[in-house]
N, C-alpha and C. Protein backbone atom coordinates (compact mmCIF):
# COMPACT_ATOMS: atom_id res chain seq x y z
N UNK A 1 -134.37 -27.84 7.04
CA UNK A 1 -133.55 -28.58 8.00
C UNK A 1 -133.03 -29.87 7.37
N UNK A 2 -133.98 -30.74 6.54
CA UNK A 2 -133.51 -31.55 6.36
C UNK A 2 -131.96 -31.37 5.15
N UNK A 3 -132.48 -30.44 4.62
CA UNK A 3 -131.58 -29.98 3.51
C UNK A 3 -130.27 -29.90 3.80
N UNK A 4 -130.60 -29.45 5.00
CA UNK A 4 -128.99 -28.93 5.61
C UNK A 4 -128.34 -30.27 6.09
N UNK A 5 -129.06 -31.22 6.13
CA UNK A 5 -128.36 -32.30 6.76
C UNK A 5 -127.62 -33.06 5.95
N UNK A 6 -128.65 -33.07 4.85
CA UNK A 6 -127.91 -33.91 3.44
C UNK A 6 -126.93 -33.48 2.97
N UNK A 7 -126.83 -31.69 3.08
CA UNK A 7 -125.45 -31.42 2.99
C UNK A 7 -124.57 -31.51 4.03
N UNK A 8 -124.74 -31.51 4.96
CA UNK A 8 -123.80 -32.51 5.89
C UNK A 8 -123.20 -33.71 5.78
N UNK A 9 -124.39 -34.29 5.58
CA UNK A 9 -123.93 -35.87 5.35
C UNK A 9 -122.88 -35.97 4.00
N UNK A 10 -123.33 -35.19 3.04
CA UNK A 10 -122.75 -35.45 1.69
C UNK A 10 -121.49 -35.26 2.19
N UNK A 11 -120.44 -33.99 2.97
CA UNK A 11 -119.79 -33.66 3.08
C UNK A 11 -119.42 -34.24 4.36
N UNK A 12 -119.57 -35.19 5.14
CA UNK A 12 -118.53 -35.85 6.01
C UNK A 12 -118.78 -37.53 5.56
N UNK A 13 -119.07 -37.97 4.54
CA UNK A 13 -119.09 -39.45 3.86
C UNK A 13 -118.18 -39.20 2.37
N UNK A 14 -118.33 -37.55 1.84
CA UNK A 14 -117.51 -37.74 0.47
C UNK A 14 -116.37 -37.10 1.02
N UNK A 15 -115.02 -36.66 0.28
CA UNK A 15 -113.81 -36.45 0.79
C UNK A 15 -113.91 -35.28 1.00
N UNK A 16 -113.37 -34.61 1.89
CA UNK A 16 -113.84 -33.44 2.77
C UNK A 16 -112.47 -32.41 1.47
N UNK A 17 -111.39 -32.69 1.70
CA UNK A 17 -110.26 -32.34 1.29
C UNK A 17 -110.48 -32.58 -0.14
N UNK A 18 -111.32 -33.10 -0.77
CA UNK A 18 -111.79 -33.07 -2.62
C UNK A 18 -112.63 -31.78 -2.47
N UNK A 19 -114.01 -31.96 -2.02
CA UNK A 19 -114.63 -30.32 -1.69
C UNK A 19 -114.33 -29.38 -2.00
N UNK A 20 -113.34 -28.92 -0.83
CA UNK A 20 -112.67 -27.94 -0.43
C UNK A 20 -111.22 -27.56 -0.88
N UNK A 21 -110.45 -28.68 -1.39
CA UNK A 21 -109.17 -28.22 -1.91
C UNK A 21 -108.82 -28.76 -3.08
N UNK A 22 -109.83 -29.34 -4.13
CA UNK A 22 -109.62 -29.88 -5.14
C UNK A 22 -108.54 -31.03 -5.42
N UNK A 23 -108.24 -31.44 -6.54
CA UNK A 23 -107.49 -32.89 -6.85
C UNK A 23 -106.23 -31.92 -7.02
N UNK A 24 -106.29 -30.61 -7.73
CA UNK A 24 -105.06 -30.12 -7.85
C UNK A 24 -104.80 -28.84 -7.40
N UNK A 25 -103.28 -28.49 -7.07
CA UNK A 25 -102.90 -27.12 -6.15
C UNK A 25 -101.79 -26.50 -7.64
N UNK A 26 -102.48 -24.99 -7.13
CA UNK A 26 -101.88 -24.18 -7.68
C UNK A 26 -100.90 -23.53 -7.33
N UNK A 27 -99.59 -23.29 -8.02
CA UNK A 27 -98.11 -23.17 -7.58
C UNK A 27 -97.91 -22.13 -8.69
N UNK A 28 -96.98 -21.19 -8.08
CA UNK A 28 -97.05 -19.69 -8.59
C UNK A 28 -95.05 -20.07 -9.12
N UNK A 29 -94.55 -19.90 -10.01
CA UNK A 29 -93.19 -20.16 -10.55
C UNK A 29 -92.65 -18.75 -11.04
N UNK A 30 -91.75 -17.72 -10.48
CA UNK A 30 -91.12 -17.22 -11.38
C UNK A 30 -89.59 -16.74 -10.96
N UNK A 31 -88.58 -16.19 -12.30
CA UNK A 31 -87.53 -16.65 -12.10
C UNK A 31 -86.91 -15.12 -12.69
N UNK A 32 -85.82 -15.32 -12.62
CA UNK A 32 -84.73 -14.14 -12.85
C UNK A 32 -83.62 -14.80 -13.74
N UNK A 33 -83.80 -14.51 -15.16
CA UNK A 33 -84.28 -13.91 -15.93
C UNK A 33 -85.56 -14.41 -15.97
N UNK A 34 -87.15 -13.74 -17.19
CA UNK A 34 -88.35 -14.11 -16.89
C UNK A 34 -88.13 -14.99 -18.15
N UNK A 35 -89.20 -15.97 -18.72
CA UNK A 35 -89.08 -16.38 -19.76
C UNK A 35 -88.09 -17.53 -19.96
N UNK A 36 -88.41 -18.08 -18.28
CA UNK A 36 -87.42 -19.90 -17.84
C UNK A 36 -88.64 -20.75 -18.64
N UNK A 37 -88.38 -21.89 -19.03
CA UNK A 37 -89.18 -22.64 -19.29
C UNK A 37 -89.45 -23.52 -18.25
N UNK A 38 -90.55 -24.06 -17.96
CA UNK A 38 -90.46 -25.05 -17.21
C UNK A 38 -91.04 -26.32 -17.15
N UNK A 39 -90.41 -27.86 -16.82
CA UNK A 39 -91.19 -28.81 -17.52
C UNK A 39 -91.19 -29.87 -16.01
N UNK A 40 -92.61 -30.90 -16.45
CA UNK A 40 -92.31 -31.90 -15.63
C UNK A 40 -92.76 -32.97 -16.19
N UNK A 41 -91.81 -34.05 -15.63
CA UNK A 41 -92.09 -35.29 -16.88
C UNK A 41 -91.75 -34.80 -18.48
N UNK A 42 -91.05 -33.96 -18.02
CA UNK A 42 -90.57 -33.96 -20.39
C UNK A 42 -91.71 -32.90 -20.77
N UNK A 43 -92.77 -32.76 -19.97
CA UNK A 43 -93.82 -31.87 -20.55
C UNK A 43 -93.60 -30.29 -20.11
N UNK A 44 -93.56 -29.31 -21.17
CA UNK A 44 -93.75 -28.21 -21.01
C UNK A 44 -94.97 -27.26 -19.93
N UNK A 45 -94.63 -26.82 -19.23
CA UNK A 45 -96.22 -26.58 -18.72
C UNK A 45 -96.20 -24.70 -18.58
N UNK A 46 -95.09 -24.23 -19.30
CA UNK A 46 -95.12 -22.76 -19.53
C UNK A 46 -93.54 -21.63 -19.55
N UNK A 47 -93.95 -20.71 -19.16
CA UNK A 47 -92.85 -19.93 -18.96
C UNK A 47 -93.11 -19.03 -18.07
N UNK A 48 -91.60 -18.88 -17.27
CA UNK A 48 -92.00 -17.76 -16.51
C UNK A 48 -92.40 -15.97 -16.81
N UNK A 49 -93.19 -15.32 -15.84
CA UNK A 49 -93.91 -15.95 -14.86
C UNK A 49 -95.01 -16.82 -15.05
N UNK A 50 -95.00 -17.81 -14.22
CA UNK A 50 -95.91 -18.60 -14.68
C UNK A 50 -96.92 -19.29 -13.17
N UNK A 51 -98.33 -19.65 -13.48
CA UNK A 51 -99.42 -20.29 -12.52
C UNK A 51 -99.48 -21.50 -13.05
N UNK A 52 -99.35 -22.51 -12.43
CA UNK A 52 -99.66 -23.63 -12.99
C UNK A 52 -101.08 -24.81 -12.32
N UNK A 53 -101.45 -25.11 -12.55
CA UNK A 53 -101.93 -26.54 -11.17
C UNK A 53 -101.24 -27.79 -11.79
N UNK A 54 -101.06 -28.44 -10.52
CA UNK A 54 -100.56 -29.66 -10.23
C UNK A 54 -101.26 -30.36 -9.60
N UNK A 55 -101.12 -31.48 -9.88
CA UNK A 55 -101.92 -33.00 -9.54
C UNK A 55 -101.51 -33.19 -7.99
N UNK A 56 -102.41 -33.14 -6.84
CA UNK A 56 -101.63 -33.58 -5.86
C UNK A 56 -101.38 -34.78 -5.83
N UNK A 57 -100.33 -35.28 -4.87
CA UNK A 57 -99.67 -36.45 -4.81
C UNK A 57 -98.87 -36.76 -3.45
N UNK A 58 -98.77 -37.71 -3.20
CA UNK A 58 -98.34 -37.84 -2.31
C UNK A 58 -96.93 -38.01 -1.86
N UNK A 59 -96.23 -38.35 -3.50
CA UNK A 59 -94.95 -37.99 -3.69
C UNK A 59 -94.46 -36.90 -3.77
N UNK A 60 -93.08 -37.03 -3.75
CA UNK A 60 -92.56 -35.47 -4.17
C UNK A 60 -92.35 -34.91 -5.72
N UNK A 61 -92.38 -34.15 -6.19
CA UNK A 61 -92.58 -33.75 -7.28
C UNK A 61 -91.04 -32.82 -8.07
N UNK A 62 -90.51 -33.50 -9.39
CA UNK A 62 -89.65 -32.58 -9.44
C UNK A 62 -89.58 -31.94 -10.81
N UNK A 63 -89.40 -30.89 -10.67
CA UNK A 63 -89.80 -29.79 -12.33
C UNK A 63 -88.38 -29.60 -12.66
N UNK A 64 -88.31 -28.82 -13.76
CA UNK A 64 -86.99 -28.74 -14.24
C UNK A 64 -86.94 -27.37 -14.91
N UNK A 65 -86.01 -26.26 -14.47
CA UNK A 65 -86.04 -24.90 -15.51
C UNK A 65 -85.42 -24.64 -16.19
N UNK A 66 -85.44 -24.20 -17.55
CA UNK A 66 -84.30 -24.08 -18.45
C UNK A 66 -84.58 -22.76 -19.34
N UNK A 67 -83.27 -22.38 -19.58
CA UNK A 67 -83.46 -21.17 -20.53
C UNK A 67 -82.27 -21.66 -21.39
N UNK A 68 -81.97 -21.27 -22.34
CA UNK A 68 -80.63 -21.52 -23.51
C UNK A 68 -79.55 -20.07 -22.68
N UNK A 69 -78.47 -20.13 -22.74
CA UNK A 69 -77.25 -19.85 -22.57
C UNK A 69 -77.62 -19.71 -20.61
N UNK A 70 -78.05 -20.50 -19.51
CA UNK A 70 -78.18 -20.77 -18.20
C UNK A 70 -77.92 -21.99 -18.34
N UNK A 71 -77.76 -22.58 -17.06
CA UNK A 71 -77.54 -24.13 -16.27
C UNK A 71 -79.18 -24.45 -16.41
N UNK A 72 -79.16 -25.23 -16.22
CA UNK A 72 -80.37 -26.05 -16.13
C UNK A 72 -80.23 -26.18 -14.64
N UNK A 73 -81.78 -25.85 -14.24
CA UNK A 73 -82.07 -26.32 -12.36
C UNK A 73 -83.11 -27.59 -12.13
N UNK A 74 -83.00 -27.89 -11.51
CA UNK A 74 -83.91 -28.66 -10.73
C UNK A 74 -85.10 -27.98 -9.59
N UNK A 75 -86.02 -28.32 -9.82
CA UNK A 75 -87.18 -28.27 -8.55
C UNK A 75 -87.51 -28.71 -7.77
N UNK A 76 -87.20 -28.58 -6.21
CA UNK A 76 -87.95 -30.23 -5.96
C UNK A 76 -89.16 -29.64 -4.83
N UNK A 77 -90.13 -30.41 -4.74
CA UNK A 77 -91.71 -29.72 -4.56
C UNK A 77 -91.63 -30.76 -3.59
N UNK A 78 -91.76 -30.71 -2.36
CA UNK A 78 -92.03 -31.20 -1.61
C UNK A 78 -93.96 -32.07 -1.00
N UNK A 79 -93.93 -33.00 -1.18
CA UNK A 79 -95.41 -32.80 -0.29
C UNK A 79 -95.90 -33.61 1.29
N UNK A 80 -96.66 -32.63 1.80
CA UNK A 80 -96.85 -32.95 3.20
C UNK A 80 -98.95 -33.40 3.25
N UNK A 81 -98.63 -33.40 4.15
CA UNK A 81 -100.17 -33.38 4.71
C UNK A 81 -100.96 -31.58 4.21
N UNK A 82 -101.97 -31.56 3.63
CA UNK A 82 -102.37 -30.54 3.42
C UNK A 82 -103.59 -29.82 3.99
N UNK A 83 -104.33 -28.86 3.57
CA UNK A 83 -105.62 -28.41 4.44
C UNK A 83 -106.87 -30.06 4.15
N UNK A 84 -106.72 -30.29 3.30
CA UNK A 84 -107.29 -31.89 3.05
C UNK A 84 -107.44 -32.59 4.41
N UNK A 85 -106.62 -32.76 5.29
CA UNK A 85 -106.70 -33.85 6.25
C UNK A 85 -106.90 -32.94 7.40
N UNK A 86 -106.77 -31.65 7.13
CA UNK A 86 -107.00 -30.81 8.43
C UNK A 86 -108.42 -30.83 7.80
N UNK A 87 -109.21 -30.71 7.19
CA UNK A 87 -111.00 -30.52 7.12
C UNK A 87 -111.44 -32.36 7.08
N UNK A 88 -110.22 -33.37 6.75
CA UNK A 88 -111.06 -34.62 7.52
C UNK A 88 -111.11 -34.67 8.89
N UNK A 89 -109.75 -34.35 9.60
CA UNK A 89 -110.00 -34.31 10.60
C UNK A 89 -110.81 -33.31 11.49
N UNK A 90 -111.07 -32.35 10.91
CA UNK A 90 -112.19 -30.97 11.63
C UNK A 90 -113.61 -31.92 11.07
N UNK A 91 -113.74 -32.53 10.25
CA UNK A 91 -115.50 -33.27 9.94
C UNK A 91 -115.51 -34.65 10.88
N UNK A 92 -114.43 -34.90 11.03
CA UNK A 92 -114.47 -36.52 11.73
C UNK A 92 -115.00 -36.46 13.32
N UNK A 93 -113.94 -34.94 14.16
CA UNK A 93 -114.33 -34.54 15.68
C UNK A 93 -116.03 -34.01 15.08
N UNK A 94 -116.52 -33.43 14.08
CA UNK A 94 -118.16 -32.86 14.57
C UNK A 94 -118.69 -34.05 13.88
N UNK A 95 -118.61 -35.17 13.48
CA UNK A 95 -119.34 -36.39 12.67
C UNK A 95 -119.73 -37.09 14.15
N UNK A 96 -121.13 -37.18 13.86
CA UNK A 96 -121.92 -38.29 15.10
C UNK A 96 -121.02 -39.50 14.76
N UNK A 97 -121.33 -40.21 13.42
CA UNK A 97 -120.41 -41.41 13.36
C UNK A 97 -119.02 -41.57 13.15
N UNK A 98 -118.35 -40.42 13.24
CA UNK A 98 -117.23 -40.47 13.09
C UNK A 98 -116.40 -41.17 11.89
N UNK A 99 -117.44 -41.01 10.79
CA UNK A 99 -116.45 -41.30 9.43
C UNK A 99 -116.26 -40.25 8.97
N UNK A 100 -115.47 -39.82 8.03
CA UNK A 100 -115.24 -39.19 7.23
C UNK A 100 -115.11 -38.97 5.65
N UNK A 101 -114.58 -38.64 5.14
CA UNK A 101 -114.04 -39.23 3.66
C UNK A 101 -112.83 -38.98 3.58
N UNK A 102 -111.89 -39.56 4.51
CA UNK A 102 -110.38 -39.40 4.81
C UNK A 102 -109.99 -40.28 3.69
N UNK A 103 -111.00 -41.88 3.93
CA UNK A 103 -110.49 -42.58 2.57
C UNK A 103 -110.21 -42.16 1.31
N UNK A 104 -111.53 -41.71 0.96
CA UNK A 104 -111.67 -40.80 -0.09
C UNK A 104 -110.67 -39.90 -0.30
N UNK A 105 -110.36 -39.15 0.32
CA UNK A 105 -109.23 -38.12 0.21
C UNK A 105 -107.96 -39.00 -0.03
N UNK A 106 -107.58 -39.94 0.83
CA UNK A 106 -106.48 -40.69 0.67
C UNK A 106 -106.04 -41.48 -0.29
N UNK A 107 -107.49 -41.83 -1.15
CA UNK A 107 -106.85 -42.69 -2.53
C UNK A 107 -106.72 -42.01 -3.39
N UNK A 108 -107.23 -41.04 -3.10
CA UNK A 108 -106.79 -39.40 -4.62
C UNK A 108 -105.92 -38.55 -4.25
N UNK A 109 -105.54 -38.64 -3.14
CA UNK A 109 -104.39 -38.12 -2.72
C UNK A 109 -104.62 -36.47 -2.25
N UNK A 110 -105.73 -35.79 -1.96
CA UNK A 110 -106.07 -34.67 -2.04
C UNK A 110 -105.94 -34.52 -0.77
N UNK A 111 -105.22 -35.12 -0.02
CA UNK A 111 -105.01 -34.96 1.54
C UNK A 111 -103.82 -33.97 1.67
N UNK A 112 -102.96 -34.38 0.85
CA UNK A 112 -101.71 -33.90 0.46
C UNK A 112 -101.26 -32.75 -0.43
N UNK A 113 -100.58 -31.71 -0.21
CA UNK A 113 -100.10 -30.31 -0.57
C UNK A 113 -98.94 -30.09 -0.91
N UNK A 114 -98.11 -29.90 -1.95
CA UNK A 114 -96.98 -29.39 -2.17
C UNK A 114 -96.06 -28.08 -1.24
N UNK A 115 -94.91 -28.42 -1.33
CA UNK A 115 -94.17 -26.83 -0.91
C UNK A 115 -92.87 -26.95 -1.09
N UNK A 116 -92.71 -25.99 -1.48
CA UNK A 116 -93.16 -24.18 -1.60
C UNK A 116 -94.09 -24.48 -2.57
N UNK A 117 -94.99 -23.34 -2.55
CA UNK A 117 -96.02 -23.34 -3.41
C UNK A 117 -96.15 -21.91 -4.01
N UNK A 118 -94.82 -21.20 -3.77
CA UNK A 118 -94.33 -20.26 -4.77
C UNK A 118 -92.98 -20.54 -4.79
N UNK A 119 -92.57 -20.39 -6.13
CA UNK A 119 -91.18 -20.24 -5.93
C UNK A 119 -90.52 -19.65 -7.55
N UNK A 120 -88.97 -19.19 -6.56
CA UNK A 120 -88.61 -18.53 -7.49
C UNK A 120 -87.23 -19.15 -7.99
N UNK A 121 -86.87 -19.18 -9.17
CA UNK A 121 -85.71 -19.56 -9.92
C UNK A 121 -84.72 -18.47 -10.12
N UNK A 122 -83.78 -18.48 -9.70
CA UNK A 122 -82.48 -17.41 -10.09
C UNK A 122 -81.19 -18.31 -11.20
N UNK A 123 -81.57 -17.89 -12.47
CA UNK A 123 -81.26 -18.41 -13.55
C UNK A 123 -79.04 -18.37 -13.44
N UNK A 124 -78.55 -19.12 -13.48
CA UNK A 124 -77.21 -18.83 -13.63
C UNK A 124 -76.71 -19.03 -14.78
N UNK A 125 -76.11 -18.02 -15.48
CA UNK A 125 -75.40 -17.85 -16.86
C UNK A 125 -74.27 -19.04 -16.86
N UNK A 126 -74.44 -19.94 -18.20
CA UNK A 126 -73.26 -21.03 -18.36
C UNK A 126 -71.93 -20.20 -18.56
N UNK A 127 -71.48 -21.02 -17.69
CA UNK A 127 -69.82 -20.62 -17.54
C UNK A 127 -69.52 -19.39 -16.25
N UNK A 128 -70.52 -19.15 -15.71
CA UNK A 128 -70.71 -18.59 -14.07
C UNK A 128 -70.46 -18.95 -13.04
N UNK A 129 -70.71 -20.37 -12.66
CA UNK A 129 -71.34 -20.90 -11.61
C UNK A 129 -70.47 -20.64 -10.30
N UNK A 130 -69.08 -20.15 -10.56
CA UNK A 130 -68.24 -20.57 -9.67
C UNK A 130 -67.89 -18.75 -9.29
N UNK A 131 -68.71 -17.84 -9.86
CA UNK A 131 -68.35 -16.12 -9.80
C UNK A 131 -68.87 -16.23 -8.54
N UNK A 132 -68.22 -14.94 -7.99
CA UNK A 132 -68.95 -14.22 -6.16
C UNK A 132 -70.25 -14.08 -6.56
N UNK A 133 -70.40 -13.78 -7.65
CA UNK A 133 -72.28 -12.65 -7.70
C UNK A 133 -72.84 -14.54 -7.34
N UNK A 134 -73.09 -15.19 -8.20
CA UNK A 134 -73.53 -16.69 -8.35
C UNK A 134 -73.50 -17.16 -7.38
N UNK A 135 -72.62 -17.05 -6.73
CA UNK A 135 -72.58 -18.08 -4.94
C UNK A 135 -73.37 -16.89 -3.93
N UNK A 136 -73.12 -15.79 -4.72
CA UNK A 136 -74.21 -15.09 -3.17
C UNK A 136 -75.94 -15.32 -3.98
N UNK A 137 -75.79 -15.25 -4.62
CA UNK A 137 -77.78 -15.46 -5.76
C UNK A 137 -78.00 -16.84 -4.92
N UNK A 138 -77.19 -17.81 -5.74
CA UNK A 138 -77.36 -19.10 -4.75
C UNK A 138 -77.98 -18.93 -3.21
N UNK A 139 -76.52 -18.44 -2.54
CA UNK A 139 -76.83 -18.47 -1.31
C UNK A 139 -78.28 -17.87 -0.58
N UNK A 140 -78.39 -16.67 -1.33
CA UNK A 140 -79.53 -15.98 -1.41
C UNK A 140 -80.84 -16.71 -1.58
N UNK A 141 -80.99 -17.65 -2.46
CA UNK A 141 -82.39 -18.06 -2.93
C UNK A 141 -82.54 -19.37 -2.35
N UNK A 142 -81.91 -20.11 -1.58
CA UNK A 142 -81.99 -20.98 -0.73
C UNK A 142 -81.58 -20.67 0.41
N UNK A 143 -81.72 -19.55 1.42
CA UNK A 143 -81.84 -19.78 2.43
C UNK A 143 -82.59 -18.52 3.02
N UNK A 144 -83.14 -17.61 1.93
CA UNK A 144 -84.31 -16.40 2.07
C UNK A 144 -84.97 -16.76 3.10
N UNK A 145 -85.80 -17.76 3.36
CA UNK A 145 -86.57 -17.79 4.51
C UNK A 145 -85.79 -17.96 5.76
N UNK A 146 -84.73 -18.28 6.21
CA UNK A 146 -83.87 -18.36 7.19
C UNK A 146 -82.94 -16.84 7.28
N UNK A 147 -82.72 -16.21 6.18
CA UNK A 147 -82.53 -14.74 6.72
C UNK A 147 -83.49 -13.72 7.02
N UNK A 148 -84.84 -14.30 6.64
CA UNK A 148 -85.61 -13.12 6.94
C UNK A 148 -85.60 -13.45 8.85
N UNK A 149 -85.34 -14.85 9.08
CA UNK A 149 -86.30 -15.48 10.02
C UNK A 149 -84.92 -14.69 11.27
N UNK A 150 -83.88 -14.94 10.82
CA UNK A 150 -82.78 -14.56 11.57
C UNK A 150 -82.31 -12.85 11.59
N UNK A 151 -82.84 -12.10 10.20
CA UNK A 151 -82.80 -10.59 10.37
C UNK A 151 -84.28 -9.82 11.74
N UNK A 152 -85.11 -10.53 11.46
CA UNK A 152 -86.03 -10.75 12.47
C UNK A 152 -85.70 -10.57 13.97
N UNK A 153 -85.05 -11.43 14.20
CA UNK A 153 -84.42 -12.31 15.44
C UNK A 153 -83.03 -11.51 16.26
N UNK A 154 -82.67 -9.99 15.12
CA UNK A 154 -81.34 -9.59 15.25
C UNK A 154 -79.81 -9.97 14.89
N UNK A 155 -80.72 -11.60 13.72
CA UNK A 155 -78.81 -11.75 13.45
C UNK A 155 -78.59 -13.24 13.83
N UNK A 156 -77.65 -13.79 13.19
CA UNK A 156 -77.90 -15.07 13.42
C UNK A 156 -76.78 -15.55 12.49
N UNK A 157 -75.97 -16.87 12.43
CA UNK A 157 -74.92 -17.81 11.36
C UNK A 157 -75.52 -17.53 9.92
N UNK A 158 -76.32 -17.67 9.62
CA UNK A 158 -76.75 -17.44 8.33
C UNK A 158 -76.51 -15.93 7.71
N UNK A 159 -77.10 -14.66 7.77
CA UNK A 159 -76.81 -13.22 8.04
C UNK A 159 -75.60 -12.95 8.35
N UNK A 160 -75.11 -13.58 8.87
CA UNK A 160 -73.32 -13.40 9.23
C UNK A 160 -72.27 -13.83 7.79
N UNK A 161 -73.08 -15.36 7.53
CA UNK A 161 -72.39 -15.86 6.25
C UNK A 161 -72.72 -15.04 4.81
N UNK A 162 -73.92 -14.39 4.84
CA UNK A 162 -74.05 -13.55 3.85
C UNK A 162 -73.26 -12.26 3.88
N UNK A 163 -73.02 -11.97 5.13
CA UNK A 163 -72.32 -10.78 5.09
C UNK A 163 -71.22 -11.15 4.96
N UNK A 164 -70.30 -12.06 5.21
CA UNK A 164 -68.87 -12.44 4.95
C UNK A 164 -68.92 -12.93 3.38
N UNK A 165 -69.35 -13.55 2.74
CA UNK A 165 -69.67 -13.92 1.15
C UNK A 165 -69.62 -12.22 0.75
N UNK A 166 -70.51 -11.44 0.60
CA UNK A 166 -70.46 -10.18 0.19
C UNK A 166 -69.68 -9.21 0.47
N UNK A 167 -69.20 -9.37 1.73
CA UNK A 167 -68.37 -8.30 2.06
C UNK A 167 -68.76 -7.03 2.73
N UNK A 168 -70.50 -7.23 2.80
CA UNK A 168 -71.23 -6.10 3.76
C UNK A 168 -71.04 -6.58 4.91
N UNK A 169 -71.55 -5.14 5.92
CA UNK A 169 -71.87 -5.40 7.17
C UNK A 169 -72.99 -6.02 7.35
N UNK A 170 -73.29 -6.47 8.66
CA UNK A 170 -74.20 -7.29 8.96
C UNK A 170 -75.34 -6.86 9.37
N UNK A 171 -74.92 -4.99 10.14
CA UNK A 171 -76.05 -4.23 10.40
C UNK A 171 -76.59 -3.42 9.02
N UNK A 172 -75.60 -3.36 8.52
CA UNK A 172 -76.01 -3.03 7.04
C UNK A 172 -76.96 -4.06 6.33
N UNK A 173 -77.43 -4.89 5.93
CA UNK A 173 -77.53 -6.54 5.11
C UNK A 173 -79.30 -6.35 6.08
N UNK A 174 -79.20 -6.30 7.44
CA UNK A 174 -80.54 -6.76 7.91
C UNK A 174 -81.58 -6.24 7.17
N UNK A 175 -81.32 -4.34 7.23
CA UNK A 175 -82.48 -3.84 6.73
C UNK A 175 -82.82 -4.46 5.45
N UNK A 176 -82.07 -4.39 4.86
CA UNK A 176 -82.37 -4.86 3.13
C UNK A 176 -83.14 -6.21 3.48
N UNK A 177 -82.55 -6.74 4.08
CA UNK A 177 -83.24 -8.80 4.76
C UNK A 177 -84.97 -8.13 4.65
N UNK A 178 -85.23 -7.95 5.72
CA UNK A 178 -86.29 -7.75 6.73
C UNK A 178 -87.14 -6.59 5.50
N UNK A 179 -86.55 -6.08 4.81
CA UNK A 179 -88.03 -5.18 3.55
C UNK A 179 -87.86 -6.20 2.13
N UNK A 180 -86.97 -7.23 1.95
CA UNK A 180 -87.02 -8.02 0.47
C UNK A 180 -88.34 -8.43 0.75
N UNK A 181 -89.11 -8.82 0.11
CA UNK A 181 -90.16 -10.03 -0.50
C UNK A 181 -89.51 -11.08 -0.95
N UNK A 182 -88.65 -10.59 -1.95
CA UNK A 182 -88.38 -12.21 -2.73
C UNK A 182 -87.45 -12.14 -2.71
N UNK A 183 -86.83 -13.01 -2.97
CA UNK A 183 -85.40 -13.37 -3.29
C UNK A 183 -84.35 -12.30 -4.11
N UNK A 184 -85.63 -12.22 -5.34
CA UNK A 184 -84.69 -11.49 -6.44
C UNK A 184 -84.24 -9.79 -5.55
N UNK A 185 -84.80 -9.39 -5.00
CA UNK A 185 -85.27 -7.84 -4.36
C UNK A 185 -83.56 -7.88 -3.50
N UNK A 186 -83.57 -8.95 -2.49
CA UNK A 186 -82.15 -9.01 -1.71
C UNK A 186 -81.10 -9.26 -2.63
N UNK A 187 -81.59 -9.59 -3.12
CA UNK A 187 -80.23 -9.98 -4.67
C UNK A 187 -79.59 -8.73 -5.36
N UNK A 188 -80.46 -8.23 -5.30
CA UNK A 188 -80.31 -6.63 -6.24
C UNK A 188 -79.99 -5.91 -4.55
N UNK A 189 -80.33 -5.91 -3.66
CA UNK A 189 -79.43 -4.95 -2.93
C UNK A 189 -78.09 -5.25 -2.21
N UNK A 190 -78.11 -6.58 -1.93
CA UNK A 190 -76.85 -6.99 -2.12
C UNK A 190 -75.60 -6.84 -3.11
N UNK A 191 -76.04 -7.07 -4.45
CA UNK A 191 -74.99 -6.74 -5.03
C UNK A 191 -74.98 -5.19 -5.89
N UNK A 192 -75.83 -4.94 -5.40
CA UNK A 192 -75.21 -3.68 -6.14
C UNK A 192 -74.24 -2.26 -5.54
């Protein structure tokens, strides 16, 4: 009994969100073509496909992908509140004294989670950028989660604009929406 308490105690006085979700989150990167490089801060940290961990932070975070004869992209990693402050705050409501290690969590920043915490790069060939295929990939890989959410839903401004960009129908376009996974998957049935 007592044992169990000390691990209690250890775990609502040290940072609940260090514990349980470590100092750093792992972010899954891959891209079309494979074999993007990708860097942050000037530093290499692999190629696609690639797993990385990252330092949480409470800032936002921005990577950079590059391959030789593509554009160069930008990343930008968003971060929010993470499972970190949801387990201070789940230890703080069962804590008799109601501390936590929110502090703790808060000066290391492990409160905080990146997102997306997969993502995918759709590489554009230099001297492309301005082709139909390129503006629908584009269109495609930034707003995937809003066509699945709207093929879902039966249809919606977004699904409409893909189908006018491509030139499909719209009852045509859903199915393909609603079975992609990723990005790249609607990409390839779209244009082909």
């Amino acid at each position: 009994m007592m044992k169990k308490l000390m691990i209690l105690g250890v775990l609502l006085l040290s940072g609940c969100g260090t514990v349980f979700c470590g100092q750093n989150q792992t972010v899954l990167i891959d891209s079309d073509p494979a074999g993007v490089k990708i860097y942050q801060n000037g530093r290499l940290l692999g190629e696609t496909p690639l797993t990385t961990e990252l330092e949480r932070t409470k800032k936002p975070l921005m990577l950079f992908a590059k391959k030789e004869g593509y554009n160069d992209q930008s990343i930008m990693l968003h971060s929010t509140l993470g499972m970190g402050a949801i387990f201070d705050g789940a230890f703080a409501v069962i804590s008799i004294t109601g501390t936590t290690g929110f502090s703790t969590d808060a000066s290391n920043e492990t409160i905080y989670a990146y997102s997306p915490d997969q993502i995918f790069v759709d590489m554009i060939k230099t001297g492309e950028e301005n082709t139909r295929d390129s503006k629908i990939k584009m269109f495609i890989t930034k707003n995937f989660d809003v066509l699945h959410l709207e093929a879902a839903n039966g249809g919606g401004m977004t699904v409409s604009a893909l189908a006018q960009m491509s030139g499909k129908n719209e009852a045509l376009l859903m199915p393909a929406i609603r079975i992609s996974n990723y990005p790249s998957e609607l990409i390839h049935a779209v244009l082909k």
